[in-house]
C-alpha atoms as a PDB file:
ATOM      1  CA  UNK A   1     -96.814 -14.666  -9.858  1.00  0.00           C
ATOM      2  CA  UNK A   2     -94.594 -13.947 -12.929  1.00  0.00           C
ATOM      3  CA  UNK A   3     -91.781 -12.015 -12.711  1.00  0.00           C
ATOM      4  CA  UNK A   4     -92.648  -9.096 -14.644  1.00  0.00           C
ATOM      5  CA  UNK A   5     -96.025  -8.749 -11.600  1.00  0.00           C
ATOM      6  CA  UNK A   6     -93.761  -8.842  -8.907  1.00  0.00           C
ATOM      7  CA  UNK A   7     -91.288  -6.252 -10.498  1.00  0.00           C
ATOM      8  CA  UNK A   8     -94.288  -4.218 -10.986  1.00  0.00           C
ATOM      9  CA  UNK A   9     -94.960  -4.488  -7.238  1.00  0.00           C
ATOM     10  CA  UNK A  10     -91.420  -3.448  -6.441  1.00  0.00           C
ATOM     11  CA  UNK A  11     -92.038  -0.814  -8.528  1.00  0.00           C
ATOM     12  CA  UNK A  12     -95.568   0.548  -7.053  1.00  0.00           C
ATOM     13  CA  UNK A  13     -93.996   0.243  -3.618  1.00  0.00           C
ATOM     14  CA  UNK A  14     -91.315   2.523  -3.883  1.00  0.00           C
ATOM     15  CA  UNK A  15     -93.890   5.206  -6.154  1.00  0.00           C
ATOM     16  CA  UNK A  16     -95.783   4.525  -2.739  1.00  0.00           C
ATOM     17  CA  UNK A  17     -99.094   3.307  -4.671  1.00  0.00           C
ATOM     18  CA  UNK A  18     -98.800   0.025  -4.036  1.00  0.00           C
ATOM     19  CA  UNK A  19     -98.576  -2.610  -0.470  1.00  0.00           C
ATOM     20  CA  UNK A  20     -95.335  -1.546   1.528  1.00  0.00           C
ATOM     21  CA  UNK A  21     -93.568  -2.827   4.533  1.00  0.00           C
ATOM     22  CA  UNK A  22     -91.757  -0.104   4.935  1.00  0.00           C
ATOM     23  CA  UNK A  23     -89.099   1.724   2.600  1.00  0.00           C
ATOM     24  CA  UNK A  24     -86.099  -0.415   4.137  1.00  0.00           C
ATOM     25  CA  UNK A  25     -87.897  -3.557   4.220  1.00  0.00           C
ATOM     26  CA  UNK A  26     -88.475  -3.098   0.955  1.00  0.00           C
ATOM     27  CA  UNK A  27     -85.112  -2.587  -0.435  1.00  0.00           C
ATOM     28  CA  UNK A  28     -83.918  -5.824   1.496  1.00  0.00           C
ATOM     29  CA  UNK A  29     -86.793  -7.548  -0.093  1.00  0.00           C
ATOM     30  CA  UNK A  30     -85.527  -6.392  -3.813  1.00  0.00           C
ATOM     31  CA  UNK A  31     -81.876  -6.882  -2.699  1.00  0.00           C
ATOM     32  CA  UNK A  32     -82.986 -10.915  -1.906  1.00  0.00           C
ATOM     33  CA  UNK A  33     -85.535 -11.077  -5.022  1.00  0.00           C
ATOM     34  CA  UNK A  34     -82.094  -9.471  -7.400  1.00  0.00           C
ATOM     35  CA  UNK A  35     -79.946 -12.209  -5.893  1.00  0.00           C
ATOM     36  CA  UNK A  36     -82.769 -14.782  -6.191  1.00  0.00           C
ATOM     37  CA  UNK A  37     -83.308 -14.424  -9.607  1.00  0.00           C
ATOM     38  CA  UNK A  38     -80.156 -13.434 -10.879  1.00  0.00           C
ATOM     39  CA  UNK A  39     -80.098 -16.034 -13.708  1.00  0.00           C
ATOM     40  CA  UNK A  40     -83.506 -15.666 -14.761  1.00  0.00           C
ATOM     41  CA  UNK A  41     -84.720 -13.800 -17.843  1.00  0.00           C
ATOM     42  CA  UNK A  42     -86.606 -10.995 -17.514  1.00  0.00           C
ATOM     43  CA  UNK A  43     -88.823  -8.933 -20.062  1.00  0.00           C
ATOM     44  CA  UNK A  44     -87.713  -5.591 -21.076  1.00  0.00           C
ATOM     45  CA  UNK A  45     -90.626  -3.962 -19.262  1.00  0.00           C
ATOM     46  CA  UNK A  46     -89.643  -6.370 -15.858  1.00  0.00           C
ATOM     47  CA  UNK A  47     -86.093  -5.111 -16.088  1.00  0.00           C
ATOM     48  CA  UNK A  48     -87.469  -1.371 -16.728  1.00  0.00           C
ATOM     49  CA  UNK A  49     -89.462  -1.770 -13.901  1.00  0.00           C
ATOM     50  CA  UNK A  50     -86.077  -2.635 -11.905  1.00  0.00           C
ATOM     51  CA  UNK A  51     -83.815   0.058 -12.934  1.00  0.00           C
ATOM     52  CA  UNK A  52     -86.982   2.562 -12.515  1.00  0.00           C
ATOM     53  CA  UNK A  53     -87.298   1.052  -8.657  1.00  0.00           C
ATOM     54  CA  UNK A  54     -83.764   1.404  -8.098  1.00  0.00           C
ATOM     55  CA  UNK A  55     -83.643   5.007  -9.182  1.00  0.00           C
ATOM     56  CA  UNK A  56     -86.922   6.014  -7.482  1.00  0.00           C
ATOM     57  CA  UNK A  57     -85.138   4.989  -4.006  1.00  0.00           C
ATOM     58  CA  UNK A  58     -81.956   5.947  -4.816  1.00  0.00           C
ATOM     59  CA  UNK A  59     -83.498   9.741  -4.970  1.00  0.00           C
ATOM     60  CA  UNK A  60     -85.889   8.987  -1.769  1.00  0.00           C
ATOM     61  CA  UNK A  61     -84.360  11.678   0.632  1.00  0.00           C
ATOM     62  CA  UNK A  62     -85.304   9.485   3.628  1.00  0.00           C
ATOM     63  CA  UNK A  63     -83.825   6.522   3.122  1.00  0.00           C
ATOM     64  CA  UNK A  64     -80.523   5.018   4.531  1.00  0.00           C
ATOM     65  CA  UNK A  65     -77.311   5.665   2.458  1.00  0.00           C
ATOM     66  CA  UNK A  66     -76.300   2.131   3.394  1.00  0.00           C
ATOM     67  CA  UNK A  67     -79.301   0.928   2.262  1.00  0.00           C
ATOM     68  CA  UNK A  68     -79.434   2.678  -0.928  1.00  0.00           C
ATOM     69  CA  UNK A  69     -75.421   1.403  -1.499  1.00  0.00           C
ATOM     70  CA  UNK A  70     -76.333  -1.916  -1.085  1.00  0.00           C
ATOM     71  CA  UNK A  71     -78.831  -1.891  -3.522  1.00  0.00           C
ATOM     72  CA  UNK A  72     -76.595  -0.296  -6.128  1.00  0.00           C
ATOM     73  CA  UNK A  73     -73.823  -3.311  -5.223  1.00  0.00           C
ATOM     74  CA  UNK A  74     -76.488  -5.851  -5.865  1.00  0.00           C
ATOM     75  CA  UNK A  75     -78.200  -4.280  -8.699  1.00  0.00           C
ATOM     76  CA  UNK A  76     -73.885  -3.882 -10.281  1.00  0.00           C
ATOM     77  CA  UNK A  77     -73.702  -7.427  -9.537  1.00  0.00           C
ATOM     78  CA  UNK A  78     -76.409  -8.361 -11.868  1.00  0.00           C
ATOM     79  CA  UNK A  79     -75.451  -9.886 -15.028  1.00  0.00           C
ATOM     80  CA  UNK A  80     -75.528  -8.084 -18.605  1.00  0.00           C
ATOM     81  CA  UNK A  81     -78.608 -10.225 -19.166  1.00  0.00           C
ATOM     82  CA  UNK A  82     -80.551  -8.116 -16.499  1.00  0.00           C
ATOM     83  CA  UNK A  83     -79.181  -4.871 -16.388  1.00  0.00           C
ATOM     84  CA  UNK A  84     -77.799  -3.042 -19.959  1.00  0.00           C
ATOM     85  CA  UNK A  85     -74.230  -1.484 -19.859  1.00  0.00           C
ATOM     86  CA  UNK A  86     -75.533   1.749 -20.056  1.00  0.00           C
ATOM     87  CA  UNK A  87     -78.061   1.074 -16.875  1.00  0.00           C
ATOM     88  CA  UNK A  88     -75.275   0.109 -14.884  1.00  0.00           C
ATOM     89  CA  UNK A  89     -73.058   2.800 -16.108  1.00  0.00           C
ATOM     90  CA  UNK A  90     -75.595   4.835 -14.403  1.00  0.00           C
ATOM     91  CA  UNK A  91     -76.044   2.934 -11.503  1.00  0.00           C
ATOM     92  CA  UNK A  92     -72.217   3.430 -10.902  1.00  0.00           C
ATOM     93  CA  UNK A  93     -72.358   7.064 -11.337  1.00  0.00           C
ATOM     94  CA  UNK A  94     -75.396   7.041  -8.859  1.00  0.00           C
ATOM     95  CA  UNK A  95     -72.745   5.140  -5.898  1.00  0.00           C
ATOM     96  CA  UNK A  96     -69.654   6.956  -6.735  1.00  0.00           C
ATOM     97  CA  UNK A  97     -72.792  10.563  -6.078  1.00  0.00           C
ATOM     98  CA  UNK A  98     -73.313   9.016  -2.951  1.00  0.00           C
ATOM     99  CA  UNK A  99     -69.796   8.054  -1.653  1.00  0.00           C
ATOM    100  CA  UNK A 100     -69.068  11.366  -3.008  1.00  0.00           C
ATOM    101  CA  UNK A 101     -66.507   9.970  -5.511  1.00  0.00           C
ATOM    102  CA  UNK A 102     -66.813  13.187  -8.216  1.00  0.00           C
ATOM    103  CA  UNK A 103     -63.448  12.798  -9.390  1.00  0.00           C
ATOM    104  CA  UNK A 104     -63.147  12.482 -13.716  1.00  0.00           C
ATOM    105  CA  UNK A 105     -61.377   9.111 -13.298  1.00  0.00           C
ATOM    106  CA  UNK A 106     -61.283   8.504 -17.063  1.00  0.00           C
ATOM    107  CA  UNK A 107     -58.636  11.417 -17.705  1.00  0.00           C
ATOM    108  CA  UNK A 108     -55.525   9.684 -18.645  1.00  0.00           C
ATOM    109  CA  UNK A 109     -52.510  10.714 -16.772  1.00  0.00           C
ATOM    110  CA  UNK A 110     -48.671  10.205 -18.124  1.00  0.00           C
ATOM    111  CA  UNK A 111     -46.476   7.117 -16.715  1.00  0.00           C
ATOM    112  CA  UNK A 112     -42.725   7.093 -17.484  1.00  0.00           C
ATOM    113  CA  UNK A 113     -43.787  10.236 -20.137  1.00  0.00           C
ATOM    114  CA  UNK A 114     -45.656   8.233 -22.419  1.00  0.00           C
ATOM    115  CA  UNK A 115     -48.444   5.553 -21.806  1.00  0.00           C
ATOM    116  CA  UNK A 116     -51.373   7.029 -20.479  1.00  0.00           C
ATOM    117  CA  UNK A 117     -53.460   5.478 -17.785  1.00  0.00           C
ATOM    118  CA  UNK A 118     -56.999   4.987 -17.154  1.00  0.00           C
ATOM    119  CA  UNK A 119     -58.901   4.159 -13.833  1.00  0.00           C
ATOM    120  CA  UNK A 120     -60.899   1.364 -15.272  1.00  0.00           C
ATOM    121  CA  UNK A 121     -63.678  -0.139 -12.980  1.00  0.00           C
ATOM    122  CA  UNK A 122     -64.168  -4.391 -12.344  1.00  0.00           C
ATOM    123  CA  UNK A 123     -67.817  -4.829 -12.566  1.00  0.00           C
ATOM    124  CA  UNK A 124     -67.765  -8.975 -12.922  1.00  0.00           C
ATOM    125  CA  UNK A 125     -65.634 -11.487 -11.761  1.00  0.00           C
ATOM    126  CA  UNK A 126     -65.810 -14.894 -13.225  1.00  0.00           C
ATOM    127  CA  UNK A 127     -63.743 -18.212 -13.734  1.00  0.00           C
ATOM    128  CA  UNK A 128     -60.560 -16.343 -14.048  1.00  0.00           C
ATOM    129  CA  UNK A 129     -61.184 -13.781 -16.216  1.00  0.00           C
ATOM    130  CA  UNK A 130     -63.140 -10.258 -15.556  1.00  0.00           C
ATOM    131  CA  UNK A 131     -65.380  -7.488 -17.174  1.00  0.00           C
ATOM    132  CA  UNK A 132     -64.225  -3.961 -16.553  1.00  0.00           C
ATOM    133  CA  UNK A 133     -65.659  -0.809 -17.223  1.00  0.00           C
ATOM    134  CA  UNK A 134     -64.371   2.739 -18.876  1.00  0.00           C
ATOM    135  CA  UNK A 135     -66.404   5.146 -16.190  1.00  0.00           C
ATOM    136  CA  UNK A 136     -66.414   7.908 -18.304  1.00  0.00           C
ATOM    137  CA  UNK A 137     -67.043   6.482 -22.043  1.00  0.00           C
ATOM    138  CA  UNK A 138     -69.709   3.325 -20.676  1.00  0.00           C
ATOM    139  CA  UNK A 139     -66.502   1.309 -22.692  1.00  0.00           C
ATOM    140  CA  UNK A 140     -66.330  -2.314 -21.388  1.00  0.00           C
ATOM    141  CA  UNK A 141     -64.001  -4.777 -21.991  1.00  0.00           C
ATOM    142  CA  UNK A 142     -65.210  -8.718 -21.500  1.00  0.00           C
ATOM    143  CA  UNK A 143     -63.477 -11.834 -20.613  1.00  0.00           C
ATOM    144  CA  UNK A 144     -59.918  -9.920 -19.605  1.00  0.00           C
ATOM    145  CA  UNK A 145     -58.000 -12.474 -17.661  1.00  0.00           C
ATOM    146  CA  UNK A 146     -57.336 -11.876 -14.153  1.00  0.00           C
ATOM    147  CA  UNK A 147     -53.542 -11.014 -13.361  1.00  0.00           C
ATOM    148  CA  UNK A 148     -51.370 -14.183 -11.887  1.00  0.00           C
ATOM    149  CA  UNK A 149     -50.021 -13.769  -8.463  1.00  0.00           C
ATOM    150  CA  UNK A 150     -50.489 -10.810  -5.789  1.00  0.00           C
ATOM    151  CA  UNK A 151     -52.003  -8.401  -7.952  1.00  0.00           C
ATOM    152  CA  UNK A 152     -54.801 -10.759  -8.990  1.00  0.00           C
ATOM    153  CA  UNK A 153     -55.444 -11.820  -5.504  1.00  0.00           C
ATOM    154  CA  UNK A 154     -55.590  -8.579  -4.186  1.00  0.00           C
ATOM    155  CA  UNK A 155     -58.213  -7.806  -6.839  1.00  0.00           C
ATOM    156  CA  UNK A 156     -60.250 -10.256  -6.119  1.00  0.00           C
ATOM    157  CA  UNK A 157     -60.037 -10.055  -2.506  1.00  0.00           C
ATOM    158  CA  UNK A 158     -60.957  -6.427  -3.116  1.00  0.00           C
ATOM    159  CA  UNK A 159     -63.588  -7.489  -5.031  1.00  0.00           C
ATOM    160  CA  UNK A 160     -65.262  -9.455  -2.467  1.00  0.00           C
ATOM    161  CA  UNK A 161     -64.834  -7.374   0.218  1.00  0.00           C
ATOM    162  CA  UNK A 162     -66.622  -4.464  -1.321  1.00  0.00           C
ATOM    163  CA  UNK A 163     -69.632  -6.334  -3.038  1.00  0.00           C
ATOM    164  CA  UNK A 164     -69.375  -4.060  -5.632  1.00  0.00           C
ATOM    165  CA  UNK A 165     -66.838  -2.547  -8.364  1.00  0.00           C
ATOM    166  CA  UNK A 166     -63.461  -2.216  -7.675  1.00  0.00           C
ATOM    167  CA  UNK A 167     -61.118   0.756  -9.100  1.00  0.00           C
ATOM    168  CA  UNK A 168     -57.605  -0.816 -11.371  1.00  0.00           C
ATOM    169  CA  UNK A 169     -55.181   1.557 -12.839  1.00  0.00           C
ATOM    170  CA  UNK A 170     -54.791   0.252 -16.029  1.00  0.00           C
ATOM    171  CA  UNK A 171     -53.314   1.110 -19.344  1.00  0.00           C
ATOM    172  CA  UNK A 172     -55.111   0.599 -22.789  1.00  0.00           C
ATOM    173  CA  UNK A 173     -54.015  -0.542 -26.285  1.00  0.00           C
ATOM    174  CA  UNK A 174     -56.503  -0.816 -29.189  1.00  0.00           C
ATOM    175  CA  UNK A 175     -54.670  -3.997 -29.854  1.00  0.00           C
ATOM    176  CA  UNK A 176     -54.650  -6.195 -26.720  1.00  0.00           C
ATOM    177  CA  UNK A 177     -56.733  -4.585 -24.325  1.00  0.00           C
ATOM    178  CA  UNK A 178     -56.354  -3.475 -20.923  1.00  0.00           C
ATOM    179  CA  UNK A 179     -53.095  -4.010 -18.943  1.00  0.00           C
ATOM    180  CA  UNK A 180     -53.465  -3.956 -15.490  1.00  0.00           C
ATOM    181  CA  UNK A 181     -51.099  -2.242 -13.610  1.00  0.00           C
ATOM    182  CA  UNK A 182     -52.608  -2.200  -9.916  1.00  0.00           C
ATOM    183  CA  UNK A 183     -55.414  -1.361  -8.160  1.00  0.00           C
ATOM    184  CA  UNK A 184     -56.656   2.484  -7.799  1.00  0.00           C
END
């Protein structure tokens, strides 16, 4: 079975047209195929499929909001070969809905009266170096190394821990990038 059949499967089980163990058995069963198959390439239409499944239980009004959380980690954990920017931009704005995280975090606020920070989200760790996300603008920024010492480690730890993005205060120049200043 190719990948593109078995994400249409995924994908007539949650519209509830197609064979179903069971809402939650199904979500574990994508969570374990996403992690599978991580580094495989799907088609447009496979990965359409995907983001359509995720969304369609995501809004299912029955199902577990751990469940539906640890789909959104996985899916976030996906590389930018699977899922788009944009389709994980909206994937985090689906978690932060349910963890009821509605706060603007992209407003800047002063420090010391003049540099203006920005709660900038981790969404990939990776041989030292990490891709973090602008919430509100969809804004990444690729292959920013990891700070040395306690600040680093408590990222990462952080990182693990939650199986899913982790909030930095940071500050931004158009010239160098992010600094991190410390976690959110």
């Amino acid at each position: 079975m190719s990948l593109d059949d078995r994400c249409q499967q995924f994908h007539e089980a949650a519209l509830g047209t197609g064979k179903s163990k069971g809402v939650a058995k199904e979500m574990v069963t994508l969570r374990k195929f996403l992690h599978k198959n991580q580094n495989q390439r799907f088609t447009d239409k496979g990965v359409s499929r995907l983001f359509d499944t995720i969304q369609l239980y995501v809004n299912k009004d029955d199902v577990d909001k751990e469940l539906k959380e640890g789909l959104l980690e996985d899916s976030l954990k996906m590389p930018f070969t699977v899922f788009s920017t944009k389709q994980k931009k909206t994937m985090i704005k689906w978690l932060e809905d349910l963890r009821g995280n509605d706060e603007k975090s992209s407003l800047g606020r002063e420090v010391n009266g003049t540099a203006l920070t920005y709660i900038l989200s981790v969404i990939e760790l990776e041989s030292g170096f990490m891709t973090l996300m602008h919430d509100e603008t969809g804004d990444t920024f690729e292959n920013v190394a990891i700070p040395a010492g306690d600040l680093g480690d408590r990222i990462r730890k952080a990182f693990e821990d939650t199986e899913s993005c982790v909030s930095i205060n940071a500050t931004l120049d158009d010239n160098s990038g992010p600094k991190i200043l410390e976690l959110a």
